[in-house]
Protein backbone atom coordinates (compact mmCIF):
# COMPACT_ATOMS: atom_id res chain seq x y z
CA UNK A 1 148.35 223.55 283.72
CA UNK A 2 148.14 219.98 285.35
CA UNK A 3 145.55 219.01 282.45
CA UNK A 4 148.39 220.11 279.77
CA UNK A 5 151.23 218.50 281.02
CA UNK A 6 149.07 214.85 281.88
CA UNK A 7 147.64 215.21 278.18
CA UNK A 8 151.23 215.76 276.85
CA UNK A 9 152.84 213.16 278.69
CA UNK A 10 149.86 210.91 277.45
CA UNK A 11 150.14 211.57 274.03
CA UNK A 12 154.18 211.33 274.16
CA UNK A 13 153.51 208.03 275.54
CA UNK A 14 150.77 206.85 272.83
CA UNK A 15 153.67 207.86 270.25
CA UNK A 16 156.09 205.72 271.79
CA UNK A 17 153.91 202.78 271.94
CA UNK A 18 152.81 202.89 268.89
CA UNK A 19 156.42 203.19 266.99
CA UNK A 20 157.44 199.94 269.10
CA UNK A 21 154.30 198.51 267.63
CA UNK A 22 155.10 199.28 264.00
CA UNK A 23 158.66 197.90 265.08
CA UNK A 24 157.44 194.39 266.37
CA UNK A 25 154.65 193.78 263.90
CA UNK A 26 154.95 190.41 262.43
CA UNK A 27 156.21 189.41 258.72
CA UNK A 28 153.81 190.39 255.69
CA UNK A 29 150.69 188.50 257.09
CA UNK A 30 149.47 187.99 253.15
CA UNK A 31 152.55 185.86 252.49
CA UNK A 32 152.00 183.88 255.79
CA UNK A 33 148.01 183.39 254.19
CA UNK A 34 149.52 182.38 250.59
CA UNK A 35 152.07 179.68 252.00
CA UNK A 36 149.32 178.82 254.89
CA UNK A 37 146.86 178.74 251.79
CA UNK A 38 149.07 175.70 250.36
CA UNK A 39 148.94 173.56 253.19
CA UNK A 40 146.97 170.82 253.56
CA UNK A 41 145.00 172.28 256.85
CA UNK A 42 145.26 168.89 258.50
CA UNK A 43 146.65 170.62 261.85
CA UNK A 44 148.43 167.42 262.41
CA UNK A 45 151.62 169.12 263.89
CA UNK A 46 153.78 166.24 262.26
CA UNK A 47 156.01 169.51 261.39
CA UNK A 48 156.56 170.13 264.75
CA UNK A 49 154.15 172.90 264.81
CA UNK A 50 151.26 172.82 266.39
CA UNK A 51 148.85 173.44 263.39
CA UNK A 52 149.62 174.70 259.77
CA UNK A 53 149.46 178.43 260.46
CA UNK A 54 151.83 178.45 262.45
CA UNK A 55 153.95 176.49 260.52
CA UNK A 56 152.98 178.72 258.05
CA UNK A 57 154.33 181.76 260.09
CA UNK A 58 157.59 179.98 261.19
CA UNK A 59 158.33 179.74 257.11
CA UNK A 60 157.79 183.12 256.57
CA UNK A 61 159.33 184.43 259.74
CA UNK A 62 161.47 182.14 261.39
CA UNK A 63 162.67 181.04 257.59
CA UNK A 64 161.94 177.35 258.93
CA UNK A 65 162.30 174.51 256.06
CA UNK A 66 159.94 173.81 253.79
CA UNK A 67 160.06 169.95 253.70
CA UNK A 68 158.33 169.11 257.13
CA UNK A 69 154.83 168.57 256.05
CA UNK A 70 154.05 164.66 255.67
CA UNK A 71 150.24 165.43 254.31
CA UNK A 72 151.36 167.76 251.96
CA UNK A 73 154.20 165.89 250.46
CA UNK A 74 155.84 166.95 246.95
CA UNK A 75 153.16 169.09 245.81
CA UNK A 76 152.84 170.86 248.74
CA UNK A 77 156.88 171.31 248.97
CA UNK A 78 157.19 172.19 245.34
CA UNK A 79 154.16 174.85 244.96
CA UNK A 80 156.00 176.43 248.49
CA UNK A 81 159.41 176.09 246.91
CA UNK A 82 157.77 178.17 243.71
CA UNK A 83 155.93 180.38 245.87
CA UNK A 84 159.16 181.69 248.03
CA UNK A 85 161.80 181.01 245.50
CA UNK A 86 163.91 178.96 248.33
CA UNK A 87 166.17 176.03 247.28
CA UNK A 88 166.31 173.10 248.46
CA UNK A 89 169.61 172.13 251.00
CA UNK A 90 170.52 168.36 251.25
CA UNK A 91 169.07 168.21 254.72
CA UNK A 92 165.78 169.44 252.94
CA UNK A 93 164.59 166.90 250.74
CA UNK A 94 161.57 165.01 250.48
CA UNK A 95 162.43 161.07 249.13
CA UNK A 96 159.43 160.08 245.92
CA UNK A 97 157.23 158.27 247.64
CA UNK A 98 153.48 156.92 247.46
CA UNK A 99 151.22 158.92 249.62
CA UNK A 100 149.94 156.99 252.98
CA UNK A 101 146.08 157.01 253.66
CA UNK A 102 144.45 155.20 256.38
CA UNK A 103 142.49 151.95 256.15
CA UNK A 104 140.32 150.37 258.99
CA UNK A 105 140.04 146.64 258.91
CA UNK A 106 136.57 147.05 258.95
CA UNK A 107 136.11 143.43 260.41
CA UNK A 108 137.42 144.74 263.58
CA UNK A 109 135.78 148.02 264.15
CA UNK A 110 133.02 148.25 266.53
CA UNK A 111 131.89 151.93 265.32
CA UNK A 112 133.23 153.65 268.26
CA UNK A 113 133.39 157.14 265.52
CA UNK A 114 136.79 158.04 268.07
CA UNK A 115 138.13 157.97 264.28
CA UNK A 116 135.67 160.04 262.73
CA UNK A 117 136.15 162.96 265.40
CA UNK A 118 140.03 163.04 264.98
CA UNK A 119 139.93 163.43 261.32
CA UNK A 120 140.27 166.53 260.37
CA UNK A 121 139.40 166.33 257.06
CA UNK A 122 136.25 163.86 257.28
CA UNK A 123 137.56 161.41 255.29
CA UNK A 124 136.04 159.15 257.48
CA UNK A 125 132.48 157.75 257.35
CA UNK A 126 130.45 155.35 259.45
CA UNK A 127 127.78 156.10 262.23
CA UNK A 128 128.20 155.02 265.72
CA UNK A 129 127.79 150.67 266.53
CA UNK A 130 128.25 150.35 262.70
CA UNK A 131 131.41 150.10 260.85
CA UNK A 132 133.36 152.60 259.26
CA UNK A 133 135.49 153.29 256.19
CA UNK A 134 138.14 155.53 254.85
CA UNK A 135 137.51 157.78 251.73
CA UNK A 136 140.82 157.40 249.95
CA UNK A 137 141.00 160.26 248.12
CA UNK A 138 140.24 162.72 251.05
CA UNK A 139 142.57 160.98 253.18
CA UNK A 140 145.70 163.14 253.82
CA UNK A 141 147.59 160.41 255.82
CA UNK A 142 147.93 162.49 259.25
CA UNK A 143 147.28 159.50 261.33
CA UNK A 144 145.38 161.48 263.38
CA UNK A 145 142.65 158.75 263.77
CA UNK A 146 145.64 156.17 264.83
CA UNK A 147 146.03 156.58 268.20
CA UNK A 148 142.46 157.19 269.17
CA UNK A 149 141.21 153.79 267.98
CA UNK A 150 140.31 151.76 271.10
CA UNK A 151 140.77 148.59 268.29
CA UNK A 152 143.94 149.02 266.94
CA UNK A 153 142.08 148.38 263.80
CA UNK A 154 143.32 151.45 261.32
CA UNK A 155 146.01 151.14 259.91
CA UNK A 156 148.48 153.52 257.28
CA UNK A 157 149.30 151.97 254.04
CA UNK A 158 150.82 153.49 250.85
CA UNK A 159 148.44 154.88 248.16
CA UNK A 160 148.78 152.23 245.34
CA UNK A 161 149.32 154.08 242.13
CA UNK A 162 150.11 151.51 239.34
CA UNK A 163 149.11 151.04 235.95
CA UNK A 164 145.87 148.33 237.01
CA UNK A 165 144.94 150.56 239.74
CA UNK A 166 142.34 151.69 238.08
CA UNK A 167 140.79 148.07 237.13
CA UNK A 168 141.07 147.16 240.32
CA UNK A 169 139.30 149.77 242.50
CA UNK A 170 136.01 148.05 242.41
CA UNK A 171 137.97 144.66 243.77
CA UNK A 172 139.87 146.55 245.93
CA UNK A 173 136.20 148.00 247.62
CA UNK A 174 134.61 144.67 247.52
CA UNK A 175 137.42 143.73 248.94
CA UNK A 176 136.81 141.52 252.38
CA UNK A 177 140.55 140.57 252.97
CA UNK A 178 139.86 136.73 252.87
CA UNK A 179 143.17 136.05 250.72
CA UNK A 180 141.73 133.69 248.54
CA UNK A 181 142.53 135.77 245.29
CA UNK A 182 146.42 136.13 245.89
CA UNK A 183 146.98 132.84 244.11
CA UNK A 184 144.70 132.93 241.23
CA UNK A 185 145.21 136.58 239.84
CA UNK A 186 146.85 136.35 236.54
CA UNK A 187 148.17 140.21 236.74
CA UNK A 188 149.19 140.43 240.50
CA UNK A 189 146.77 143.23 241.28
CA UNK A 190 146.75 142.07 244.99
């Protein structure tokens, strides 16, 4: 009789916990993976989250804006603006802007690779006692490697997007920062 009533009580009890389970189970978890999809996975927490699922998750769940990833920018805001069929509030709005990458004055790193590790992305390439370079077009503009440079020799500049940018990519890498070019260029590409 004892075995009955403890089996009873235990399966009365498995019931109840698992109806408060199905009650505090989170938000669709494939939504949270679509919009988490569409992030930039920088885990920069310049949202104020502390990576981008949970940013992710605080979209879905907590209905938190959509306009609070700095990597991501207009892309990112418009694809999660399509994706969730949310307009935009005044408080909510991304200005046009060029994208920021990083840029090491590469005359004043001593190949430390602090950089490297904090880049989440590895848009960052050197080797340790030798100097290192950013890979624009990786470059998501976290400024994660910022504050770990022991230099102070990275800095974040905006993504020059105008109609001689391509002509001048090859200057731009050969590039030594000596100045002498500003006053003969005939198209100001510098």
């Amino acid at each position: 009789m004892l075995i009955l009533i403890f089996g009873t009580t235990a399966l009365c009890i498995g019931y109840v916990i698992e109806r408060i389970a199905e009650h505090l189970k989170p938000a669709d978890d494939t939504l949270v993976s679509e919009v988490n999809a569409l992030l930039p996975q920088t885990q920069c927490a310049q949202c104020g989250y502390p990576g981008c699922k949970p940013y992710a998750r605080a979209i879905v769940e907590d209905n938190a804006p959509i306009d609070k990833c700095p990597p991501g920018g207009e892309t990112t805001l418009l694809a999660l603006k399509r994706l969730l069929g949310r307009e935009l509030s005044n408080e909510q709005f991304i200005a046009e802007q060029a994208p920021r990458v990083a840029r090491i004055r590469e005359h004043d790193c001593i190949g430390c690779t602090l950089c490297i590790k904090a880049c989440p992305v590895d848009a960052i390439v050197g080797a340790h006692e030798y100097m290192h370079s950013v890979i624009e077009q990786y470059c998501t503009g976290c400024e994660l490697c910022v504050a770990p440079c022991p230099m102070d020799c990275i800095e974040m500049i905006e993504l020059r997007r105008d109609k001689h940018a391509d002509e001048s990519i090859e200057a731009e890498l050969a590039c030594i920062h000596c100045d002498r070019c500003n006053d003969i260029c005939p198209v100001d590409l510098v």
